[in-house]
PDB file of N, CA and C in Angstrom:
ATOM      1  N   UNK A   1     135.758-112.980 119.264  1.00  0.00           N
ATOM      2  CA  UNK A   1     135.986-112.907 117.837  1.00  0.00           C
ATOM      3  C   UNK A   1     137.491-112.913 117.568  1.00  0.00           C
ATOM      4  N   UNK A   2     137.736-113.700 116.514  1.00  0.00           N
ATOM      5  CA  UNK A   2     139.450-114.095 116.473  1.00  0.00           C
ATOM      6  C   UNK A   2     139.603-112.966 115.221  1.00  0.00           C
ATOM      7  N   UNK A   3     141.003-112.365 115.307  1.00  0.00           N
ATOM      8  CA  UNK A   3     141.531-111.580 114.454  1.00  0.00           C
ATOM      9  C   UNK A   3     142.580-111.995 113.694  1.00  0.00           C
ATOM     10  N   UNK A   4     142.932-113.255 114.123  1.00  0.00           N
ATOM     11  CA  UNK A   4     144.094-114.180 113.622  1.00  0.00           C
ATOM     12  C   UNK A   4     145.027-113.388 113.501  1.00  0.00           C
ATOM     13  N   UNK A   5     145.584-113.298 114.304  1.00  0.00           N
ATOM     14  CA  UNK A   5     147.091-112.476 114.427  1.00  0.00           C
ATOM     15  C   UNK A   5     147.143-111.765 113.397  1.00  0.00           C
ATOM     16  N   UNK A   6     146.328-110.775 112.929  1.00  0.00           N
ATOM     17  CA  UNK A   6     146.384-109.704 111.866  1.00  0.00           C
ATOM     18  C   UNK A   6     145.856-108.463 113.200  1.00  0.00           C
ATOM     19  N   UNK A   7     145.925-107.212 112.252  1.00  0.00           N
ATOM     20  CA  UNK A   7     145.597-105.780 112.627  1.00  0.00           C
ATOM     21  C   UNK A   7     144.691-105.613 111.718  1.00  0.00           C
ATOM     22  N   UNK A   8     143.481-106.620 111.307  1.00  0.00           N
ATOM     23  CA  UNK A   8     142.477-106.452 111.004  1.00  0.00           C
ATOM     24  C   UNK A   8     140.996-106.822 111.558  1.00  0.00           C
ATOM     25  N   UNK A   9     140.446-106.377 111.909  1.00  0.00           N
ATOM     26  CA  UNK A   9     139.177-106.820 112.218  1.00  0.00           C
ATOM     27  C   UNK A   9     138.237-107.691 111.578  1.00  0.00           C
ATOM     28  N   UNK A  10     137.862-108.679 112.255  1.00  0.00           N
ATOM     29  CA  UNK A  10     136.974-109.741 112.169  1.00  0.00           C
ATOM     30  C   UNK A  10     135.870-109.057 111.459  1.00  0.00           C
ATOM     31  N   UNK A  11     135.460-110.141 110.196  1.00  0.00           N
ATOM     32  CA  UNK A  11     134.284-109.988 109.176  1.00  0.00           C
ATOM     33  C   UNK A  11     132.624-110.497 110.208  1.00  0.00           C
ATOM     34  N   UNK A  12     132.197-109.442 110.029  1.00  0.00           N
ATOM     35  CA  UNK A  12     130.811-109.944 111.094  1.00  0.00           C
ATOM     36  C   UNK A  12     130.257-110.775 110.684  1.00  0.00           C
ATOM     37  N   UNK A  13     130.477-111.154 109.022  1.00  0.00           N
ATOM     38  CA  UNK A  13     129.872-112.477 108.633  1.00  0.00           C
ATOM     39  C   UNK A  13     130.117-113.834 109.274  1.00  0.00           C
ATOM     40  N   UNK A  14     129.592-114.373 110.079  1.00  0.00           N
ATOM     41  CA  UNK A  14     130.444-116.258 110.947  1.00  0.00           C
ATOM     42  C   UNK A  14     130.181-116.957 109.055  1.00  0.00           C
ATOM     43  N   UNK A  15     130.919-118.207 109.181  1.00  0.00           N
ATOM     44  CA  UNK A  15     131.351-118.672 108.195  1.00  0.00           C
ATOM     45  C   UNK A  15     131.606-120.197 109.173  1.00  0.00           C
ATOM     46  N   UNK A  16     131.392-121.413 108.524  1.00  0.00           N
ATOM     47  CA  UNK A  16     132.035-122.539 108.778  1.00  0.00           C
ATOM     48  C   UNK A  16     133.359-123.094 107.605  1.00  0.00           C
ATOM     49  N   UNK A  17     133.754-122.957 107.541  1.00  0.00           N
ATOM     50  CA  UNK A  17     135.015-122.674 106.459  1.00  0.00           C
ATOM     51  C   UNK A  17     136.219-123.537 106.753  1.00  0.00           C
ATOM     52  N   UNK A  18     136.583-124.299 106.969  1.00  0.00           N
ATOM     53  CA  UNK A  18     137.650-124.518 107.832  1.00  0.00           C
ATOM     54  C   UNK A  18     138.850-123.861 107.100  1.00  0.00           C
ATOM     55  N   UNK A  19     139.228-123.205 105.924  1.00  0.00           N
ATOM     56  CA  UNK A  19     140.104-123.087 105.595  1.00  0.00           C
ATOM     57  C   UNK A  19     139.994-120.976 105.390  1.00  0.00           C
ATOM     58  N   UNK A  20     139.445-120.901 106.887  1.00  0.00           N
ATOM     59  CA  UNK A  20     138.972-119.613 106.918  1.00  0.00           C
ATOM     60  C   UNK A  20     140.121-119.126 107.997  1.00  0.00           C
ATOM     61  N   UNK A  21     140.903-117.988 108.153  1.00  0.00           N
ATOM     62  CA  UNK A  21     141.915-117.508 109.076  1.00  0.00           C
ATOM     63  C   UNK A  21     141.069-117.471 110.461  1.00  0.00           C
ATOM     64  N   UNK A  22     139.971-116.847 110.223  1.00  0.00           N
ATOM     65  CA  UNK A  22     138.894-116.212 111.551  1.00  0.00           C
ATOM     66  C   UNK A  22     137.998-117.103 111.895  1.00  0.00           C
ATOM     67  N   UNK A  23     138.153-117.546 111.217  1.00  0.00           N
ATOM     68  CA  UNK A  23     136.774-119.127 111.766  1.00  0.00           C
ATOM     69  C   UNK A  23     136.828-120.533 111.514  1.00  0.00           C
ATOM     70  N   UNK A  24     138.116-120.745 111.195  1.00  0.00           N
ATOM     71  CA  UNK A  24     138.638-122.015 110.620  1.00  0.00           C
ATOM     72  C   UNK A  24     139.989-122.487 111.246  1.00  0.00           C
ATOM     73  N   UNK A  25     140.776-123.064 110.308  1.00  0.00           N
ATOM     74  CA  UNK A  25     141.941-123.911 110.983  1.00  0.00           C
ATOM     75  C   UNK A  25     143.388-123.477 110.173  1.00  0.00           C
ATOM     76  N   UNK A  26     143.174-122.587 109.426  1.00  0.00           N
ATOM     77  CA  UNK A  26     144.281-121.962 108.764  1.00  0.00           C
ATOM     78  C   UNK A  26     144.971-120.876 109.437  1.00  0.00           C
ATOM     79  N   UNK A  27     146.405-120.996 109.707  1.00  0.00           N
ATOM     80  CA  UNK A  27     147.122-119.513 110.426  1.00  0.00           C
ATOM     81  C   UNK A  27     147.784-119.256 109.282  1.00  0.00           C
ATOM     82  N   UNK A  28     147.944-117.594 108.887  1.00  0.00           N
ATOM     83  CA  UNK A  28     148.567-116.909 108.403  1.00  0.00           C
ATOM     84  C   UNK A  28     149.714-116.571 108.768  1.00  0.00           C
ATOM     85  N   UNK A  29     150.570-116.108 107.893  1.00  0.00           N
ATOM     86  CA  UNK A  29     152.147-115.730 108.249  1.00  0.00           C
ATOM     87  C   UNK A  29     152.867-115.284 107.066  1.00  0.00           C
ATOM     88  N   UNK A  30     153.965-114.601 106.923  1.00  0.00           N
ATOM     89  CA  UNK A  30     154.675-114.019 106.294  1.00  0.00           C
ATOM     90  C   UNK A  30     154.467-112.460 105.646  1.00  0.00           C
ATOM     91  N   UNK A  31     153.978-112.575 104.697  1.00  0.00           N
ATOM     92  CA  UNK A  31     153.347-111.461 103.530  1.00  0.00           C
ATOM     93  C   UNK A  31     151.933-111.281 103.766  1.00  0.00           C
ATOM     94  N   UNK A  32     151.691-109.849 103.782  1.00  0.00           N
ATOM     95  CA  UNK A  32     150.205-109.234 103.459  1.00  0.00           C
ATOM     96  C   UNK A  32     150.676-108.403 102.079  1.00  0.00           C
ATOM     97  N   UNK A  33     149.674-108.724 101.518  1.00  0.00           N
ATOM     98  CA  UNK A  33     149.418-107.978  99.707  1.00  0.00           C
ATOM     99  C   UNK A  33     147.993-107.103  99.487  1.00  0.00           C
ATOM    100  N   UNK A  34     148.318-105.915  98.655  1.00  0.00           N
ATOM    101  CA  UNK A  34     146.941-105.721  98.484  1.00  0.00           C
ATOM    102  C   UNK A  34     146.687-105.537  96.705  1.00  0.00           C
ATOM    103  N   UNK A  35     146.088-106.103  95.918  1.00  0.00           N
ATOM    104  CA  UNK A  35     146.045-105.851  95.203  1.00  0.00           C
ATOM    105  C   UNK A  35     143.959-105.714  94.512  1.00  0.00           C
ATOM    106  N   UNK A  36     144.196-105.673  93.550  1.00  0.00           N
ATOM    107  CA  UNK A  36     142.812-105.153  92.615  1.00  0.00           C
ATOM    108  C   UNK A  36     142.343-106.704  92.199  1.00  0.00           C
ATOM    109  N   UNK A  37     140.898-107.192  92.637  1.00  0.00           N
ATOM    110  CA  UNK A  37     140.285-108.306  92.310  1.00  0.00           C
ATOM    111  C   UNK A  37     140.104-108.610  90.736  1.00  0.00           C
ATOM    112  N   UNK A  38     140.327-109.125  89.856  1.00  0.00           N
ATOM    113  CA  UNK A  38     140.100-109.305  88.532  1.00  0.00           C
ATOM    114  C   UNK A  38     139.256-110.654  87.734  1.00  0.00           C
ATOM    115  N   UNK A  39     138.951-111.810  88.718  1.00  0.00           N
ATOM    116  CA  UNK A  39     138.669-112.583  88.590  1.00  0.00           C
ATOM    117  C   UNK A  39     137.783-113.045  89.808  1.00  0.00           C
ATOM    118  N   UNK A  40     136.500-113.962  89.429  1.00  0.00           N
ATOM    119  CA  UNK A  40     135.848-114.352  90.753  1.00  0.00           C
ATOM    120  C   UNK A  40     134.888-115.223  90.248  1.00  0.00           C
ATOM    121  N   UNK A  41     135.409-116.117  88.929  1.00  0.00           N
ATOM    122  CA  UNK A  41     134.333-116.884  88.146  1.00  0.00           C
ATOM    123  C   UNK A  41     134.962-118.562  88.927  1.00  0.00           C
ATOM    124  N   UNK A  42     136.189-118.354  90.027  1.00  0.00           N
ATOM    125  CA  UNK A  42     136.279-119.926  90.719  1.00  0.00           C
ATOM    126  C   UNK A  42     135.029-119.829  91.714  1.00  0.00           C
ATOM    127  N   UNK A  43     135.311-121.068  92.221  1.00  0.00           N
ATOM    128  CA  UNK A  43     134.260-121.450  93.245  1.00  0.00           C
ATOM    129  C   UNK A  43     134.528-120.988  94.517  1.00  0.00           C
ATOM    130  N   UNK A  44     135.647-121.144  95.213  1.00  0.00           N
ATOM    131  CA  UNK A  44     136.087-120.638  96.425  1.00  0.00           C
ATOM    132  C   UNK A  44     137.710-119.587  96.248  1.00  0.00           C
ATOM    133  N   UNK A  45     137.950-119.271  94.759  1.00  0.00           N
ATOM    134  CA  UNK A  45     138.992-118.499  94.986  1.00  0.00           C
ATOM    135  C   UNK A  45     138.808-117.075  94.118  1.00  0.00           C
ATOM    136  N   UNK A  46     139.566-116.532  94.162  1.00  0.00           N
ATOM    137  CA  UNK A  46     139.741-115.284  92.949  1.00  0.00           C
ATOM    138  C   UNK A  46     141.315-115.212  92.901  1.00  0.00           C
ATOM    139  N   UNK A  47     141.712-114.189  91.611  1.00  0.00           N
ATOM    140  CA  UNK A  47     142.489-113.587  91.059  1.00  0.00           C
ATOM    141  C   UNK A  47     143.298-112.276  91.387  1.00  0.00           C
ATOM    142  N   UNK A  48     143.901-112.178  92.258  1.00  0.00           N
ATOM    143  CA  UNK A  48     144.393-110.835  92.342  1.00  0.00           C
ATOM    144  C   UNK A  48     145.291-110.280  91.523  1.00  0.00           C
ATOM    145  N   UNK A  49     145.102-108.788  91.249  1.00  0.00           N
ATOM    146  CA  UNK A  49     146.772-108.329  90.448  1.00  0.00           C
ATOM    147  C   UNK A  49     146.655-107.200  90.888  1.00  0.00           C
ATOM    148  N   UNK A  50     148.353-107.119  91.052  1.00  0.00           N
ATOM    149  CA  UNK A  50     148.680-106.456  91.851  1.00  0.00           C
ATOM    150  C   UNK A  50     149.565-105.184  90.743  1.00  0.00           C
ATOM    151  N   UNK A  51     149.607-103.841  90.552  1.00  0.00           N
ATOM    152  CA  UNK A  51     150.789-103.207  90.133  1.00  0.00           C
ATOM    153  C   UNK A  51     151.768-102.766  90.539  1.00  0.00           C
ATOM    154  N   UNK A  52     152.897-102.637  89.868  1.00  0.00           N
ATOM    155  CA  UNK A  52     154.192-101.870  90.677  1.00  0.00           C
ATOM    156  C   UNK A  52     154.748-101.444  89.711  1.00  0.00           C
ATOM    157  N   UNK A  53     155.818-100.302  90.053  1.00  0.00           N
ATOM    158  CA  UNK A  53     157.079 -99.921  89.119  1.00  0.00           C
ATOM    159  C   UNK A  53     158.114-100.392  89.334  1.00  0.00           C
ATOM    160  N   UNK A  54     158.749-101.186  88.180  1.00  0.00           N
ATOM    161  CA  UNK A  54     160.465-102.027  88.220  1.00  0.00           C
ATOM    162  C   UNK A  54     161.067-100.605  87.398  1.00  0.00           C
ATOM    163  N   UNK A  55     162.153-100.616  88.282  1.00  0.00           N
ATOM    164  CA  UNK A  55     163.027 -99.694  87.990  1.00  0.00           C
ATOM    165  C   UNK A  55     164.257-100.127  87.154  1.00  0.00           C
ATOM    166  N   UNK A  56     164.267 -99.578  85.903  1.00  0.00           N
ATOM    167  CA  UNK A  56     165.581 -99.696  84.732  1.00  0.00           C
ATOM    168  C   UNK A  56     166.696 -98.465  85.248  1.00  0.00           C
ATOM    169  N   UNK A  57     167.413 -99.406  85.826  1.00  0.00           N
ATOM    170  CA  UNK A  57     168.796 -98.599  86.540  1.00  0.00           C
ATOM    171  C   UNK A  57     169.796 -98.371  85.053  1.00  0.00           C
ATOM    172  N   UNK A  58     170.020 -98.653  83.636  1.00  0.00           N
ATOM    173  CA  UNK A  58     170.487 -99.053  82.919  1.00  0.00           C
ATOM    174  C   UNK A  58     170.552 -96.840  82.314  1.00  0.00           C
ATOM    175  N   UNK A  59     168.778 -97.258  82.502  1.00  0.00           N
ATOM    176  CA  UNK A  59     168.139 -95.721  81.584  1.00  0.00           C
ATOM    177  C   UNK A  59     167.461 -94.899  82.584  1.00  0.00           C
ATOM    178  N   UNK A  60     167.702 -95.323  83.708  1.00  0.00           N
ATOM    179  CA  UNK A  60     167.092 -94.354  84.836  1.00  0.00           C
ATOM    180  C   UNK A  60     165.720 -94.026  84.658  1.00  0.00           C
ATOM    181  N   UNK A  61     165.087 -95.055  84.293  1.00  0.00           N
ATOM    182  CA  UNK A  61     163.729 -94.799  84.479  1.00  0.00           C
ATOM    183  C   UNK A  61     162.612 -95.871  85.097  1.00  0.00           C
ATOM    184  N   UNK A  62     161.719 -95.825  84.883  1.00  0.00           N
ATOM    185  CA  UNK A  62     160.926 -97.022  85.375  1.00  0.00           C
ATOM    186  C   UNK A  62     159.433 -97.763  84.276  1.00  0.00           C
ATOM    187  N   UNK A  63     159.086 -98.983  84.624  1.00  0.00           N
ATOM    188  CA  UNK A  63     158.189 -99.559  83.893  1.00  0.00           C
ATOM    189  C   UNK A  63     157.417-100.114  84.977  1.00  0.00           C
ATOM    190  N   UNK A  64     155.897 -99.834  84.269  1.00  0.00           N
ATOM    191  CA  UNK A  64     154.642-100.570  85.238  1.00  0.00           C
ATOM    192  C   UNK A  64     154.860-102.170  84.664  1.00  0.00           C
ATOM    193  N   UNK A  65     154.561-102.527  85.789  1.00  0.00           N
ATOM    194  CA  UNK A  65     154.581-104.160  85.501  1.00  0.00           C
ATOM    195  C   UNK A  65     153.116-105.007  86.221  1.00  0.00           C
ATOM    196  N   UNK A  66     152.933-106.064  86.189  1.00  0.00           N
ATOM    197  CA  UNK A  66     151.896-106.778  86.833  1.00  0.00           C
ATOM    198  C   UNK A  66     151.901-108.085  87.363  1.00  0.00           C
ATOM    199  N   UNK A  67     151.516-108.683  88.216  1.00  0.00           N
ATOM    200  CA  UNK A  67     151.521-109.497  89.021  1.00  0.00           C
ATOM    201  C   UNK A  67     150.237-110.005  89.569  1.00  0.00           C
ATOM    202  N   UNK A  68     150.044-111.562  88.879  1.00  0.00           N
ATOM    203  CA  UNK A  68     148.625-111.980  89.448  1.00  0.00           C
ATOM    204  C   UNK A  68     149.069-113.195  90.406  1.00  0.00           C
ATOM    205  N   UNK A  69     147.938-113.225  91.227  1.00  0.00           N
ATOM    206  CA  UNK A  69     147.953-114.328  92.386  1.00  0.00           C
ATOM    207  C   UNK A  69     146.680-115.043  92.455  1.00  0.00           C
ATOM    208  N   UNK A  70     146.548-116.070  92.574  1.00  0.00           N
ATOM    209  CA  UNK A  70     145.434-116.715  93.603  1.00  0.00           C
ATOM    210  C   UNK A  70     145.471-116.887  95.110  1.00  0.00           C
ATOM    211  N   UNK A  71     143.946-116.517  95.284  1.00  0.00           N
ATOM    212  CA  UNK A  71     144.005-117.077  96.495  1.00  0.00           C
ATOM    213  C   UNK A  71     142.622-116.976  97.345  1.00  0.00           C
ATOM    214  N   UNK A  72     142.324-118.114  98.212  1.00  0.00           N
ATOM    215  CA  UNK A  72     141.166-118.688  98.195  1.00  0.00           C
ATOM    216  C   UNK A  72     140.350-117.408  99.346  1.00  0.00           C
ATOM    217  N   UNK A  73     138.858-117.899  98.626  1.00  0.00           N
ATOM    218  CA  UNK A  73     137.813-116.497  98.990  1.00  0.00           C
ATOM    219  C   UNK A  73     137.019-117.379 100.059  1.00  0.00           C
ATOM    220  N   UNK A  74     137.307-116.990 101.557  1.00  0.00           N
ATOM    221  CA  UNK A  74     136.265-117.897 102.701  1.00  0.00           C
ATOM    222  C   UNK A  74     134.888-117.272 102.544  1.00  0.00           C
ATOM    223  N   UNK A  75     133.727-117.834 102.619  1.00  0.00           N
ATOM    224  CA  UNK A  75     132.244-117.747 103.144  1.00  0.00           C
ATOM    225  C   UNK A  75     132.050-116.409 103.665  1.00  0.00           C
ATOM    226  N   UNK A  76     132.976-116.088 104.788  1.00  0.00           N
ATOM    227  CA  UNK A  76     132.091-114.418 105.172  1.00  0.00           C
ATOM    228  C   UNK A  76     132.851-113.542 104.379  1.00  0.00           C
ATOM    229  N   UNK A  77     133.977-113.534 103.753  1.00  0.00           N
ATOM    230  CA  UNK A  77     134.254-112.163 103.436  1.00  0.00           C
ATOM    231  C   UNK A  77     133.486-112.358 101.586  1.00  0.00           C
ATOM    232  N   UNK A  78     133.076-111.028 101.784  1.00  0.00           N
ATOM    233  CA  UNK A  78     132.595-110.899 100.032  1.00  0.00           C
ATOM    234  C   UNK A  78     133.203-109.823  98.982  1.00  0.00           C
ATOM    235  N   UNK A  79     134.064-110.706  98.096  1.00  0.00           N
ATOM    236  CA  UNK A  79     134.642-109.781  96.982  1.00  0.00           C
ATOM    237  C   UNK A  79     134.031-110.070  95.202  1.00  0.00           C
ATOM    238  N   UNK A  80     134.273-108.377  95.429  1.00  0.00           N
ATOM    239  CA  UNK A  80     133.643-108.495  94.050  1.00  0.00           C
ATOM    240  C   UNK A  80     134.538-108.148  92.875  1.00  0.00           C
ATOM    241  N   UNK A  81     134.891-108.272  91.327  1.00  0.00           N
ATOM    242  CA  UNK A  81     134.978-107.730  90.570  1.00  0.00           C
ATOM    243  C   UNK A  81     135.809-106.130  90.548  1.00  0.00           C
ATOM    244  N   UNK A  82     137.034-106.045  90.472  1.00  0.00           N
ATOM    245  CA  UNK A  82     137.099-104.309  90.967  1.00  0.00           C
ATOM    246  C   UNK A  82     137.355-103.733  92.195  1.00  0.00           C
ATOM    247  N   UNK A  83     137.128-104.869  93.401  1.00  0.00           N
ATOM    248  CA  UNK A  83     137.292-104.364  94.433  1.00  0.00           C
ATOM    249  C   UNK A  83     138.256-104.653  94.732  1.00  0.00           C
ATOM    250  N   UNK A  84     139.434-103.665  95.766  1.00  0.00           N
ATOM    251  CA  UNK A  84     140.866-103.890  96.584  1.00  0.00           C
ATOM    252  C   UNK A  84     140.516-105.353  97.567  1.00  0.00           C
ATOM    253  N   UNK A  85     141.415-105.928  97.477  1.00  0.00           N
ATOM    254  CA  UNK A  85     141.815-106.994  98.777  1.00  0.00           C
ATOM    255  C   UNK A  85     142.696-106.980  99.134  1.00  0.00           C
ATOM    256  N   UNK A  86     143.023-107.336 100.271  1.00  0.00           N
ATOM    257  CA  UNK A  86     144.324-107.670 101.159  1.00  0.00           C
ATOM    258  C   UNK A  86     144.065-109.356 101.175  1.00  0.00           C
ATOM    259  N   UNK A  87     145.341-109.720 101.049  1.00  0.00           N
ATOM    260  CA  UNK A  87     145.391-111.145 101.398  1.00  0.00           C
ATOM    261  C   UNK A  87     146.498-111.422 101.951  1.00  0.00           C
ATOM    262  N   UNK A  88     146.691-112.546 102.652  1.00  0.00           N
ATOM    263  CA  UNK A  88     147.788-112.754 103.327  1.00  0.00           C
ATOM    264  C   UNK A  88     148.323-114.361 103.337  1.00  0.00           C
ATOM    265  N   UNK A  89     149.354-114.555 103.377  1.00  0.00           N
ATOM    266  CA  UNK A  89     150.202-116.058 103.150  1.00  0.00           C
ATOM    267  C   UNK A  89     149.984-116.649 103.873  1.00  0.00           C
ATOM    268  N   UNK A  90     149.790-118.149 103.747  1.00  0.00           N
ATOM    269  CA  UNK A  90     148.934-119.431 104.442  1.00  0.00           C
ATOM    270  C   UNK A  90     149.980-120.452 104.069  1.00  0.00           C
ATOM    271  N   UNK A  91     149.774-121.546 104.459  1.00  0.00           N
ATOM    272  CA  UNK A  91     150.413-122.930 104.032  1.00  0.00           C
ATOM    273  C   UNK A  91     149.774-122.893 102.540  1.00  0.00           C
ATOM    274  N   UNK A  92     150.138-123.667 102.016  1.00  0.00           N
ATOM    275  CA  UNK A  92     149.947-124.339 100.655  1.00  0.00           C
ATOM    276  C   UNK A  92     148.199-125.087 100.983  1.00  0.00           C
ATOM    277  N   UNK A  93     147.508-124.212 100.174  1.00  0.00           N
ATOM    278  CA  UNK A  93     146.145-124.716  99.931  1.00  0.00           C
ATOM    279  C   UNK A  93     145.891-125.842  98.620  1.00  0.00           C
ATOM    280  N   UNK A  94     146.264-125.159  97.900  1.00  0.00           N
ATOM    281  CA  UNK A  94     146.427-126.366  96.893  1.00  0.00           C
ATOM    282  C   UNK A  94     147.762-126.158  95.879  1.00  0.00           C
ATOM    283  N   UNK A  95     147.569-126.485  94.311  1.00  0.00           N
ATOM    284  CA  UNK A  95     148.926-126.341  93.936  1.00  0.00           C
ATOM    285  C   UNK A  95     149.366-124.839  93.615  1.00  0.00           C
ATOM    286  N   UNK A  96     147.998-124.298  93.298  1.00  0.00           N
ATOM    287  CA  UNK A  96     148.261-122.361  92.990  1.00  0.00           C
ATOM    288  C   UNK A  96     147.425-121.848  94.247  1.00  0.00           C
ATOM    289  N   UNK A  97     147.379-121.780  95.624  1.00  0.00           N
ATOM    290  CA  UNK A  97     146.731-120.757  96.185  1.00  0.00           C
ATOM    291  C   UNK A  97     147.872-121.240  97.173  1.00  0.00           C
ATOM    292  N   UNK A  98     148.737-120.090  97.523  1.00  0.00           N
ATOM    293  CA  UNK A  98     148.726-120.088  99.347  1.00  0.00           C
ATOM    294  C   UNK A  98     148.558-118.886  99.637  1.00  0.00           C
ATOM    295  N   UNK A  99     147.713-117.733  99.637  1.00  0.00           N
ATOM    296  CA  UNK A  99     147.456-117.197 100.338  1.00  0.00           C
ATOM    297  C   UNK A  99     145.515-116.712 100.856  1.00  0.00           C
ATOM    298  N   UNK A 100     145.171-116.215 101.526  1.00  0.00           N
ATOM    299  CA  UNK A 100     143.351-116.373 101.984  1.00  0.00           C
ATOM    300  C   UNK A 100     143.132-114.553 102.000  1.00  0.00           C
ATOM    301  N   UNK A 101     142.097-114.377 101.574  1.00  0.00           N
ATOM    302  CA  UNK A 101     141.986-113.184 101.446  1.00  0.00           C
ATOM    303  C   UNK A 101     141.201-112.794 102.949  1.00  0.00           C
ATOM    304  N   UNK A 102     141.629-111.601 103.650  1.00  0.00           N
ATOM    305  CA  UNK A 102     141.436-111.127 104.732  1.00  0.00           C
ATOM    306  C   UNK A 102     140.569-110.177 104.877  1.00  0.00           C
ATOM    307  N   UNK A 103     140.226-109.299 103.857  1.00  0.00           N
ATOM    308  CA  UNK A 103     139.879-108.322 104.220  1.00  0.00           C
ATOM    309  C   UNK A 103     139.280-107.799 102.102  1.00  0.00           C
ATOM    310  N   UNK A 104     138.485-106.927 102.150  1.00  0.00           N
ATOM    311  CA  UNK A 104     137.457-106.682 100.917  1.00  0.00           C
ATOM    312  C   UNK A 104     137.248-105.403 100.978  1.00  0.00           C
ATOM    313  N   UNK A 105     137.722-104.283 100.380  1.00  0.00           N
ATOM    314  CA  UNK A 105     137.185-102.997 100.254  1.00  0.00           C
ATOM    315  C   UNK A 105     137.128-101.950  98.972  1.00  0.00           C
ATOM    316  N   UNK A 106     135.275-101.532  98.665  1.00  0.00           N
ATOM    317  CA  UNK A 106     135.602-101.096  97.768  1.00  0.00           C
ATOM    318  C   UNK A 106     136.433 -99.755  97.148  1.00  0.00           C
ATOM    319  N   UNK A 107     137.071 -99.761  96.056  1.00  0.00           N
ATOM    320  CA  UNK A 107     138.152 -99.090  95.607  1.00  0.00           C
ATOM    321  C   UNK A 107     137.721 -97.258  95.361  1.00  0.00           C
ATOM    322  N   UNK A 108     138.386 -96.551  95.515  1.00  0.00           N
ATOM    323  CA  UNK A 108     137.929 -95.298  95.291  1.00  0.00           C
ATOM    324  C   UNK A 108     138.220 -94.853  93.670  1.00  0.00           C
TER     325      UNK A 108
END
C-alpha cells in the first residue's frame, strides 16, 4: 500500500483514479493544508476554506480572514459537507485545482 511520500496512511478504499496520490499517477509536493469542506456539488472536486488571523501591526491587533481552494476529490477518499481535509500540492490539474485531497476527517 503506497503512502505517497506523506505521513499519512493509505485510504482502505482501492480506487482506479489515475489522478489519485495512492493509486494513481499524481506525486505530491510542497504544501499540506487543512482546511473545512464547504462545497462538494463538483463532480470530482470540492471547495476548501481555510481560516486564519492577519495581523494589523499598524493597531496591534488582528482580523479573521478566509481563504478558499479547490481541489480534486479521488474515488476512495470520502468528503462530506463540514468535514476537515488535508490536502496537499500536485502539478496543475486543471486551470483552478492543484492540489488532491489526502486525507477526510470528521470535525469535532
Amino acid at each position: 500500500m503506497s503512502t505517497a511520500g506523506l505521513e499519512i496512511a493509505a485510504p482502505a478504499q482501492k480506487c482506479d483514479d489515475v489522478r489519485c496520490p495512492f493509486h494513481g499517477h499524481v506525486k505530491v509536493r510542497g504544501r499540506l493544508l487543512t482546511g473545512r469542506v464547504v462545497s462538494t456539488s463538483g463532480k470530482s472536486f470540492v471547495v476548501i476554506q481555510m481560516e486564519y488571523l492577519h495581523k494589523i501591526r499598524k493597531f496591534g491587533r488582528s482580523e479573521r480572514r478566509k481563504s478558499r481552494l479547490t481541489a480534486h476529490l479521488p474515488g476512495c477518499i470520502q468528503a462530506h459537507e463540514g468535514e476537515m481535509a488535508t490536502i496537499a500540492e500536485c502539478r496543475p490539474l486543471s486551470k483552478s485545482i492543484s492540489f488532491v485531497v489526502v486525507q477526510s476527517r470528521r470535525s469535532a
